[in-house]
C-alpha atoms as a PDB file:
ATOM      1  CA  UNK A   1     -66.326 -11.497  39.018  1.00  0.00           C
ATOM      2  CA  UNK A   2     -63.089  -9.653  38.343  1.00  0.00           C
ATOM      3  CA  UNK A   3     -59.636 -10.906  39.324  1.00  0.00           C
ATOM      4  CA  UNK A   4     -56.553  -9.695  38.636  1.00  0.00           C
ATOM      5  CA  UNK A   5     -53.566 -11.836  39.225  1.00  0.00           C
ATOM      6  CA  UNK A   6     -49.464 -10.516  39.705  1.00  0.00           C
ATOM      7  CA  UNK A   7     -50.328  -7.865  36.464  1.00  0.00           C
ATOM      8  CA  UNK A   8     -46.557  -6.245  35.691  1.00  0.00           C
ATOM      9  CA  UNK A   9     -47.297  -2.786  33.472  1.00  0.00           C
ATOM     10  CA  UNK A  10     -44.754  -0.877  32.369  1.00  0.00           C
ATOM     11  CA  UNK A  11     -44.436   2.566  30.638  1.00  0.00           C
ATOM     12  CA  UNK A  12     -40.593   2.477  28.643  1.00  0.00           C
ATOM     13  CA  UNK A  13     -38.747   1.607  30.520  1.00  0.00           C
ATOM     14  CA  UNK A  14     -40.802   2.582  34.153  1.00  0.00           C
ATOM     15  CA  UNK A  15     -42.093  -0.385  36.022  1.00  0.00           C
ATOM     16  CA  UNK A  16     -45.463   1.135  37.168  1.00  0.00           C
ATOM     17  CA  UNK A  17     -46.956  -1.548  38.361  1.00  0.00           C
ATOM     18  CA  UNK A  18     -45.427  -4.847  40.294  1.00  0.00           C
ATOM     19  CA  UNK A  19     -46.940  -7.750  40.874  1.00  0.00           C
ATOM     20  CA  UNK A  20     -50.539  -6.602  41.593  1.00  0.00           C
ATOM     21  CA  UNK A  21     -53.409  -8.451  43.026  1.00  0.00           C
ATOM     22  CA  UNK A  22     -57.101  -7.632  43.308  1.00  0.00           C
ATOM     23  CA  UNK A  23     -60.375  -9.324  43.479  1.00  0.00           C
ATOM     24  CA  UNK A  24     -64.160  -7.632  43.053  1.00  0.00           C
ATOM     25  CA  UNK A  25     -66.957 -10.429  43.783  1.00  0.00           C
ATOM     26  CA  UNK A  26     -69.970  -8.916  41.835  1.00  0.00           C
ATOM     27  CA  UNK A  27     -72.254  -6.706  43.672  1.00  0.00           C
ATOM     28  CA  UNK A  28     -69.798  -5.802  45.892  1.00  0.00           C
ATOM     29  CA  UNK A  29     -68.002  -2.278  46.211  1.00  0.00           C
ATOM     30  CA  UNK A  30     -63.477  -1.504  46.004  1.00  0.00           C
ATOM     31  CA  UNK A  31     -62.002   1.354  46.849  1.00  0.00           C
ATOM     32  CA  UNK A  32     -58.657   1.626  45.177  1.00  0.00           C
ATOM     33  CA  UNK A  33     -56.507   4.075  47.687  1.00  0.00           C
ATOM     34  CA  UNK A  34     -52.720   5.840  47.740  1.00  0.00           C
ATOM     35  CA  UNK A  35     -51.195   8.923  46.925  1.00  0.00           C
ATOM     36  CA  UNK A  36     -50.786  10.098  43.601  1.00  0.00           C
ATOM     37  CA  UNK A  37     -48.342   8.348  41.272  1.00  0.00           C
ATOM     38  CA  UNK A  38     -48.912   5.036  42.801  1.00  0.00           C
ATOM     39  CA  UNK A  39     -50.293   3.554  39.878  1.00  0.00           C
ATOM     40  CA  UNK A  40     -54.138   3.666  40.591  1.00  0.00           C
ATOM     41  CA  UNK A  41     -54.947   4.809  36.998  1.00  0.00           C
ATOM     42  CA  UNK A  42     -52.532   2.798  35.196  1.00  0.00           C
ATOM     43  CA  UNK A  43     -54.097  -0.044  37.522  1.00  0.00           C
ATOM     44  CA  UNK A  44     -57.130   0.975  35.675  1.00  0.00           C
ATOM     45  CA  UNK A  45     -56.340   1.516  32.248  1.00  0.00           C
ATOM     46  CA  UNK A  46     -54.538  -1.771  32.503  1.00  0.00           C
ATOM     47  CA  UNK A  47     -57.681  -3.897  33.682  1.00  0.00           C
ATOM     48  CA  UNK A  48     -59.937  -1.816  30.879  1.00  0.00           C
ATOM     49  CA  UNK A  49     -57.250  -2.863  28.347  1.00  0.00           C
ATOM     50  CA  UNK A  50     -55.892   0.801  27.577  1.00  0.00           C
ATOM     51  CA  UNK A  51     -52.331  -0.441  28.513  1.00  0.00           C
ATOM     52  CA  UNK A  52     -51.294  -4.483  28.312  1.00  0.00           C
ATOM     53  CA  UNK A  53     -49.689  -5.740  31.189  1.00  0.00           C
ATOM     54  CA  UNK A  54     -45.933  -7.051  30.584  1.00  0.00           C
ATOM     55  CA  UNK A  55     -46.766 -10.559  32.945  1.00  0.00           C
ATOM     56  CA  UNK A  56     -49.687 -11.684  34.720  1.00  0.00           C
ATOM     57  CA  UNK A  57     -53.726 -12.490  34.018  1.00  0.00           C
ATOM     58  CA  UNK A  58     -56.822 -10.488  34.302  1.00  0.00           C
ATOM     59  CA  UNK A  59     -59.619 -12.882  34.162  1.00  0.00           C
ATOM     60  CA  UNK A  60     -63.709 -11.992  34.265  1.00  0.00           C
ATOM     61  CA  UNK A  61     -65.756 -14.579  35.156  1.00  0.00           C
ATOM     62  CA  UNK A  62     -62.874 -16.868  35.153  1.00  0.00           C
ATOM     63  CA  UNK A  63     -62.174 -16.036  31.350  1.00  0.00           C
ATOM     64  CA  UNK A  64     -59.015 -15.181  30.918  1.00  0.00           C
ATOM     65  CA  UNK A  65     -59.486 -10.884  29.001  1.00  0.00           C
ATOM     66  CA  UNK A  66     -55.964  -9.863  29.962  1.00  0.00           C
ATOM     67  CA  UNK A  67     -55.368  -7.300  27.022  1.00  0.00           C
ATOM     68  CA  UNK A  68     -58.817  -7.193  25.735  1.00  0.00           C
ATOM     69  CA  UNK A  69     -59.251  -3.874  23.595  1.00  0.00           C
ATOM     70  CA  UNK A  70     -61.710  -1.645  25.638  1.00  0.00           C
ATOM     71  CA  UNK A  71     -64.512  -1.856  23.772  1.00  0.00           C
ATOM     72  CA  UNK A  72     -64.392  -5.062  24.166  1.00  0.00           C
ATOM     73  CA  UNK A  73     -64.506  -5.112  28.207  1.00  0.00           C
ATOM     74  CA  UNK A  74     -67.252  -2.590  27.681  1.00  0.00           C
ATOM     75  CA  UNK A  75     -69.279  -5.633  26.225  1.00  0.00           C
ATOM     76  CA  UNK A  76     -68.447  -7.571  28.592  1.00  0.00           C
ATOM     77  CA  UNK A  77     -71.032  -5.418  31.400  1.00  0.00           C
ATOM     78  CA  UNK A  78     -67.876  -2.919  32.690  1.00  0.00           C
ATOM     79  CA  UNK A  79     -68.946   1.009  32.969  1.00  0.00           C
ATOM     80  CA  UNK A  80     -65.723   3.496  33.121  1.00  0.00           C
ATOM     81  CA  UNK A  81     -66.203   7.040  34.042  1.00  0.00           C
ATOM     82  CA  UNK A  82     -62.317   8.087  33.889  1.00  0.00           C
ATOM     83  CA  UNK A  83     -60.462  10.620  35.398  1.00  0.00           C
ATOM     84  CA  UNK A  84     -61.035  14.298  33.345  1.00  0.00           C
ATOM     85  CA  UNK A  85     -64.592  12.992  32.354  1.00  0.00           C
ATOM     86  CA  UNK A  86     -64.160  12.150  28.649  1.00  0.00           C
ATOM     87  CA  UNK A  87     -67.091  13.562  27.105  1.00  0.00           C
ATOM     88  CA  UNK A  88     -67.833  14.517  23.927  1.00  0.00           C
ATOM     89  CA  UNK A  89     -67.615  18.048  23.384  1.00  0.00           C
ATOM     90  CA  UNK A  90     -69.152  18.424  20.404  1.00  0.00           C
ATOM     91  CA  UNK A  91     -72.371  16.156  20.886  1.00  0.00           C
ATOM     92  CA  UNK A  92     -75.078  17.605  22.745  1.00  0.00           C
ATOM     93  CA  UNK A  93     -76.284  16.515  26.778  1.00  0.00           C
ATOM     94  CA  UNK A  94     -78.768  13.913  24.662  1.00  0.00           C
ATOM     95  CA  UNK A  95     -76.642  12.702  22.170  1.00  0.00           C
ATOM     96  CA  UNK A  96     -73.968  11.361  24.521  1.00  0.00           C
ATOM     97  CA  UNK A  97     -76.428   9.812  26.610  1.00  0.00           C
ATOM     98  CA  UNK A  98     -78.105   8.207  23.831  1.00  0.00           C
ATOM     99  CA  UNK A  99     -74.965   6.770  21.975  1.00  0.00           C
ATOM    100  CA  UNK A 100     -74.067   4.791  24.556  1.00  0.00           C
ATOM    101  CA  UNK A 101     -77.486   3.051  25.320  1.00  0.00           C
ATOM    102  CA  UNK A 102     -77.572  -0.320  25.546  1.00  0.00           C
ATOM    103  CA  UNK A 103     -78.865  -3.657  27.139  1.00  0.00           C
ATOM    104  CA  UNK A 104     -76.297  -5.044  29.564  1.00  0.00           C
ATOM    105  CA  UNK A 105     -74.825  -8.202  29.162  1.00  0.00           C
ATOM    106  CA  UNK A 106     -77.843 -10.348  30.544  1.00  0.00           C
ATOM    107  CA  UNK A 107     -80.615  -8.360  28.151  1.00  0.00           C
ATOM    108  CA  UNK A 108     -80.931  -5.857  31.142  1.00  0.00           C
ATOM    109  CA  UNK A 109     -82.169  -2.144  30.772  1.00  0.00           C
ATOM    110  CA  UNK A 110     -82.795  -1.218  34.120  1.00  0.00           C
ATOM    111  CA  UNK A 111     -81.022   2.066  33.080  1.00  0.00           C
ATOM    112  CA  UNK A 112     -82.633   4.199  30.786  1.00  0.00           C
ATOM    113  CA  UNK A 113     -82.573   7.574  29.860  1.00  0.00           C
ATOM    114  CA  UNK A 114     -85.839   8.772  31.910  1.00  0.00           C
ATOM    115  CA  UNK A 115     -83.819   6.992  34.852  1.00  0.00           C
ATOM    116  CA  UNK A 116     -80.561   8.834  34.202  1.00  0.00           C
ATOM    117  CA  UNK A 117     -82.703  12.233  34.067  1.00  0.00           C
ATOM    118  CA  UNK A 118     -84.221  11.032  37.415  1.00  0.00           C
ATOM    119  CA  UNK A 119     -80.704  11.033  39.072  1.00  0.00           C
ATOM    120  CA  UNK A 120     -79.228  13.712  37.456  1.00  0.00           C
ATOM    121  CA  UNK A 121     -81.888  16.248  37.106  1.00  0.00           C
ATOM    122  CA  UNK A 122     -79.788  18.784  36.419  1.00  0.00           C
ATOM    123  CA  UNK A 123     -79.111  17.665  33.102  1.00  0.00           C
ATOM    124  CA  UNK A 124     -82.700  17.825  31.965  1.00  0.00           C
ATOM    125  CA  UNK A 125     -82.091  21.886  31.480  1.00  0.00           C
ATOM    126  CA  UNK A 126     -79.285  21.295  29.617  1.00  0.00           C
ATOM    127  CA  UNK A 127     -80.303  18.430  27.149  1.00  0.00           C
ATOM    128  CA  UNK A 128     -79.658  20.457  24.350  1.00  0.00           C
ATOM    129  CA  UNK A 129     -76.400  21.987  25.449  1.00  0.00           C
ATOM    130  CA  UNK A 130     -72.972  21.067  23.964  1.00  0.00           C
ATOM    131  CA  UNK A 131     -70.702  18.952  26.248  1.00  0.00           C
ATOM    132  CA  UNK A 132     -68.140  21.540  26.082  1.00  0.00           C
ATOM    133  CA  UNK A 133     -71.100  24.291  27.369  1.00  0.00           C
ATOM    134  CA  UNK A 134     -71.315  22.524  30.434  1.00  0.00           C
ATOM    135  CA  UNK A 135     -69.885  23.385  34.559  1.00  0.00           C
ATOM    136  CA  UNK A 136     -66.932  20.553  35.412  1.00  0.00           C
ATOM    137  CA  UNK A 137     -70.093  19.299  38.286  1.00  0.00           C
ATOM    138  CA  UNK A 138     -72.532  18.494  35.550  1.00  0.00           C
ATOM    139  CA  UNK A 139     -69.503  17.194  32.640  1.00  0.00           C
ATOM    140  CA  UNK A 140     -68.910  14.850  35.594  1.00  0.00           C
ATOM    141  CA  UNK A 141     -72.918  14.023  35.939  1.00  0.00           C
ATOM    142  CA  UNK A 142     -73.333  13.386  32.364  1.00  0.00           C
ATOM    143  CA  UNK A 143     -69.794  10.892  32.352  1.00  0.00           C
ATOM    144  CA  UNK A 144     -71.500   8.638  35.077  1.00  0.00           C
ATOM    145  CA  UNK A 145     -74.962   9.031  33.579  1.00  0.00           C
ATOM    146  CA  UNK A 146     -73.219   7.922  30.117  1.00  0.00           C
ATOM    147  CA  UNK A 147     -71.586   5.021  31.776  1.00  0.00           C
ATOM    148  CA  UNK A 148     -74.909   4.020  33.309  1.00  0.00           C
ATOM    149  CA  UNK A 149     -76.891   4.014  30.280  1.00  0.00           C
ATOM    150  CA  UNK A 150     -73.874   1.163  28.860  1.00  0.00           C
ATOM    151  CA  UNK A 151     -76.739  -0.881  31.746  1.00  0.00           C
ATOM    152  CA  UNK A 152     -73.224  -2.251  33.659  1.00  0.00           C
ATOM    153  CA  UNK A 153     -72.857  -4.731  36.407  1.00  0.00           C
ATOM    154  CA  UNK A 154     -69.418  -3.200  37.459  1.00  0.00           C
ATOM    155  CA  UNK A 155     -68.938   0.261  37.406  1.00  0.00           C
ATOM    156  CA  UNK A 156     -65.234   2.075  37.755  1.00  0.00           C
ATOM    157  CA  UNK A 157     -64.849   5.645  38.676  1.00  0.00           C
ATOM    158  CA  UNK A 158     -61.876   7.305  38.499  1.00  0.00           C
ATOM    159  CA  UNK A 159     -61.732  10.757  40.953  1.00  0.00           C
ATOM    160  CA  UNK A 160     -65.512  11.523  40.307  1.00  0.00           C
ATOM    161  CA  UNK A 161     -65.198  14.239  42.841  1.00  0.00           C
ATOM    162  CA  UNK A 162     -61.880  15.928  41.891  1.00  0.00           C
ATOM    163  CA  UNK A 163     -62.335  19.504  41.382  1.00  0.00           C
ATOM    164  CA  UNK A 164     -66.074  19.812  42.341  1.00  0.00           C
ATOM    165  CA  UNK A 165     -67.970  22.016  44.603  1.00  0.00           C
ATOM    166  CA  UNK A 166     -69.009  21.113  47.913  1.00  0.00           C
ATOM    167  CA  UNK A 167     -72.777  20.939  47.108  1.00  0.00           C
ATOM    168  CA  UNK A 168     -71.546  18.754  43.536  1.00  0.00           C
ATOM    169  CA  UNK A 169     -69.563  16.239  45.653  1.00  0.00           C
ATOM    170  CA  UNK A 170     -72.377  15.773  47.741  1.00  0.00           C
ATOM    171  CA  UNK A 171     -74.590  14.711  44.934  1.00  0.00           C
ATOM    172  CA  UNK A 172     -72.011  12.898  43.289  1.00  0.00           C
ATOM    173  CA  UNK A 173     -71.375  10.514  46.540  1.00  0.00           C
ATOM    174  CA  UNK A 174     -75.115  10.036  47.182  1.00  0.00           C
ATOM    175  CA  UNK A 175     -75.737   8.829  43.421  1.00  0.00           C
ATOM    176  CA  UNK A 176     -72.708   6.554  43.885  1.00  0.00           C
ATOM    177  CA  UNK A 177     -74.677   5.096  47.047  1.00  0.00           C
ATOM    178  CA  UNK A 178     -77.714   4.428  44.911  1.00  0.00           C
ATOM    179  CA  UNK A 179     -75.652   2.940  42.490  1.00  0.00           C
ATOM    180  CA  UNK A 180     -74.208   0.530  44.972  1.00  0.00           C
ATOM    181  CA  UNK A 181     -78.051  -0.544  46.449  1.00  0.00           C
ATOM    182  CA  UNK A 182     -78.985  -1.781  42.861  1.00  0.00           C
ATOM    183  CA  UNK A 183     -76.272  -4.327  43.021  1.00  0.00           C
ATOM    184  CA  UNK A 184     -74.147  -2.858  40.423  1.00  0.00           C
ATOM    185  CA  UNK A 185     -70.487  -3.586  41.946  1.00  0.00           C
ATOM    186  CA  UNK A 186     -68.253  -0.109  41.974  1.00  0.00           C
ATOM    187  CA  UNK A 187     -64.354   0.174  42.382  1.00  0.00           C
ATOM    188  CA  UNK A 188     -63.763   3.612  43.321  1.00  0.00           C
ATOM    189  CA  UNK A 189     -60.662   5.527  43.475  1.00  0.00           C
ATOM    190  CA  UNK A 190     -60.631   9.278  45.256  1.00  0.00           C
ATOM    191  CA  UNK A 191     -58.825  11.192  47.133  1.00  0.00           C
ATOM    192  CA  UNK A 192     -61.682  11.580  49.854  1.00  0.00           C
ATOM    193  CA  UNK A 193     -60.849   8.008  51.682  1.00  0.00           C
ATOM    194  CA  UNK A 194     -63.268   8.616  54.379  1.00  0.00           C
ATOM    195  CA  UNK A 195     -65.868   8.960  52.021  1.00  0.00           C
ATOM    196  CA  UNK A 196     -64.634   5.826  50.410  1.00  0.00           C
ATOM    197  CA  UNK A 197     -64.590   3.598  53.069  1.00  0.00           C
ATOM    198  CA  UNK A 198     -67.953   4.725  53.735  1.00  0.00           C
ATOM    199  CA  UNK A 199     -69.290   3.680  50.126  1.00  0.00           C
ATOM    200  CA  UNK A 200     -67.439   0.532  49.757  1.00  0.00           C
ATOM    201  CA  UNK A 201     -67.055  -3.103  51.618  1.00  0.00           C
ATOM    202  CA  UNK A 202     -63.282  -3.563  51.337  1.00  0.00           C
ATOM    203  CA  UNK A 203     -60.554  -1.531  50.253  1.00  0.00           C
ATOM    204  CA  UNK A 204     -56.877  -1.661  49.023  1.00  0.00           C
ATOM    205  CA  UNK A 205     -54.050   0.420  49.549  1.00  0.00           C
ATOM    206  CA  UNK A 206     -51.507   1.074  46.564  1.00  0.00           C
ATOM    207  CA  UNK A 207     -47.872   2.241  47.373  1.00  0.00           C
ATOM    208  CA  UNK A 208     -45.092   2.141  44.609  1.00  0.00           C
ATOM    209  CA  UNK A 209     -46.902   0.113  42.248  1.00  0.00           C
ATOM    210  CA  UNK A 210     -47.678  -2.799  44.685  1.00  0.00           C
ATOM    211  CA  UNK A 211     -50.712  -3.186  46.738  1.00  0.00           C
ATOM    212  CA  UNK A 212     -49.688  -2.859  50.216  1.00  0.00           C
ATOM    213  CA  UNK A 213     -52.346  -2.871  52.574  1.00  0.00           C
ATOM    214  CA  UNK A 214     -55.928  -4.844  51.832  1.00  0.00           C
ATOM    215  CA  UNK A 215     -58.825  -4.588  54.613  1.00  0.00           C
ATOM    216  CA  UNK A 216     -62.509  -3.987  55.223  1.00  0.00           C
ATOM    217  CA  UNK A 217     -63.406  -0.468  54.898  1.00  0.00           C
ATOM    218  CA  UNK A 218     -65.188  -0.821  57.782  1.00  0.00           C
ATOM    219  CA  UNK A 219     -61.965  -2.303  59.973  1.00  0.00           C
ATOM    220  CA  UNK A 220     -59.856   0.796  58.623  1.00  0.00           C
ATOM    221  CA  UNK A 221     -62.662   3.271  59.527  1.00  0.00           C
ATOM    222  CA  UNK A 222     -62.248   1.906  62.861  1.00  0.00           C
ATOM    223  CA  UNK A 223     -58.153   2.177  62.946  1.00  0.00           C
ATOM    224  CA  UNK A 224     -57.224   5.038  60.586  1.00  0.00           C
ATOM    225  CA  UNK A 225     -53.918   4.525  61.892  1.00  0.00           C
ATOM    226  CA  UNK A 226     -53.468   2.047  59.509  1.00  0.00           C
ATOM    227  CA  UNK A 227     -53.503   4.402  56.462  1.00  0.00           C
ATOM    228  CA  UNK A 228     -51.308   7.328  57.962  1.00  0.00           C
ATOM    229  CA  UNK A 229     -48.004   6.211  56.757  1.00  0.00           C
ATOM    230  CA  UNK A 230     -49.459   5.532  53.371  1.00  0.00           C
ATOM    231  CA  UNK A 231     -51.869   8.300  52.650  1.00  0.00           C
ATOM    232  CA  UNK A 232     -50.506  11.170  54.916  1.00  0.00           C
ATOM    233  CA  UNK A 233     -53.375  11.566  56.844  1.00  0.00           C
END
């Protein structure tokens, strides 16, 4: 579904990204792994169309969409929940759910708003509530539920858990396990990667701006040697 081809990104003069390569086949689930400052979010924001690549091709569905403005991709069936949330503070719980309802690309509304409340019920006390009045755990619930409601058939979250209680990032994890059994494909990036490899079916390993290691989750659950000289652990 998604393929991304030797994408060069710069910021200035900083080469952030070199001559990356990824592929997500729909339905299917990507962790995006590496240490901070490796380029995982400007991977991101370059494939969403927030930054254009200097060389190289993003293509969906074989179209080539390298540099599409992000609205645009949104169209186009991709859900983004990005790192720090992105709310909007000043609508209420309801009101950012709603303004971003829509049929997905093939006329699809498997996710409506009585769904979202049925995953998140948390946010049914709290409809009324200002974005800004809410914990970090549900800001982060309403972000996904808002990128649901968009009815996506690829979904990218960007540190979901990051800052979150315990009890929070347990919730968080087993909505992003549901999300993965209705066939909606997920790339994930977090700093948990044993929880990542246990959501996803292949993962990649960034390092400098290049992707240097690229595996089943399930072969690097079973060597985890193979990620201590990147990730340190």
């Amino acid at each position: 579904m998604l393929t991304v081809t030797g994408i060069n990104t710069y910021y200035g003069d900083s080469h952030i990204l070199r001559g990356v390569d990824v592929e997500l086949p729909a339905s299917t689930s990507v962790g995006l792994l590496g240490r901070n400052g490796m380029g995982k979010t400007t991977l991101i924001r370059t494939l969403m169309g927030y930054v254009r690549p200097a060389s190289g091709q993003v293509k969906l569905d074989g179209q080539d969409v390298t540099g599409w403005v992000p609205e645009r991709m949104a169209r186009r069936g991709i859900g983004y929940v990005p790192e720090g949330r992105g709310i909007f503070p000043n609508l209420s719980v309801k009101e950012n759910l709603l303004m971003s309802a829509r049929a997905g690309i093939d006329g699809q509304r498997a996710w409506t708003f009585d769904r979202v409340m049925a995953t998140f019920p948390r946010l049914t006390e709290r409809l009324s509530h200002g974005g800004q009045q809410l914990s970090g755990g549900e800001q982060q619930m309403l972000s996904i539920g808002r990128a649901l409601m968009t009815n996506p058939r690829l979904l990218i979250l960007d540190e979901a858990t990051e800052g979150l209680a315990p009890l929070i990032v347990a919730e968080i994890w087993r909505v992003i396990a549901d999300i993965r059994s209705t066939g909606i494909a997920t790339l994930i990036v977090d700093r948990d990667w044993r929880k990542v490899l246990g959501h996803t079916d292949r993962a990649v390993v960034m390092e400098k701006g290049r992707i240097v290691l690229a595996s089943e989750s399930a072969a690097l659950v079973a060597a985890p040697e193979a990620l201590s000289a990147l990730l340190g652990v």
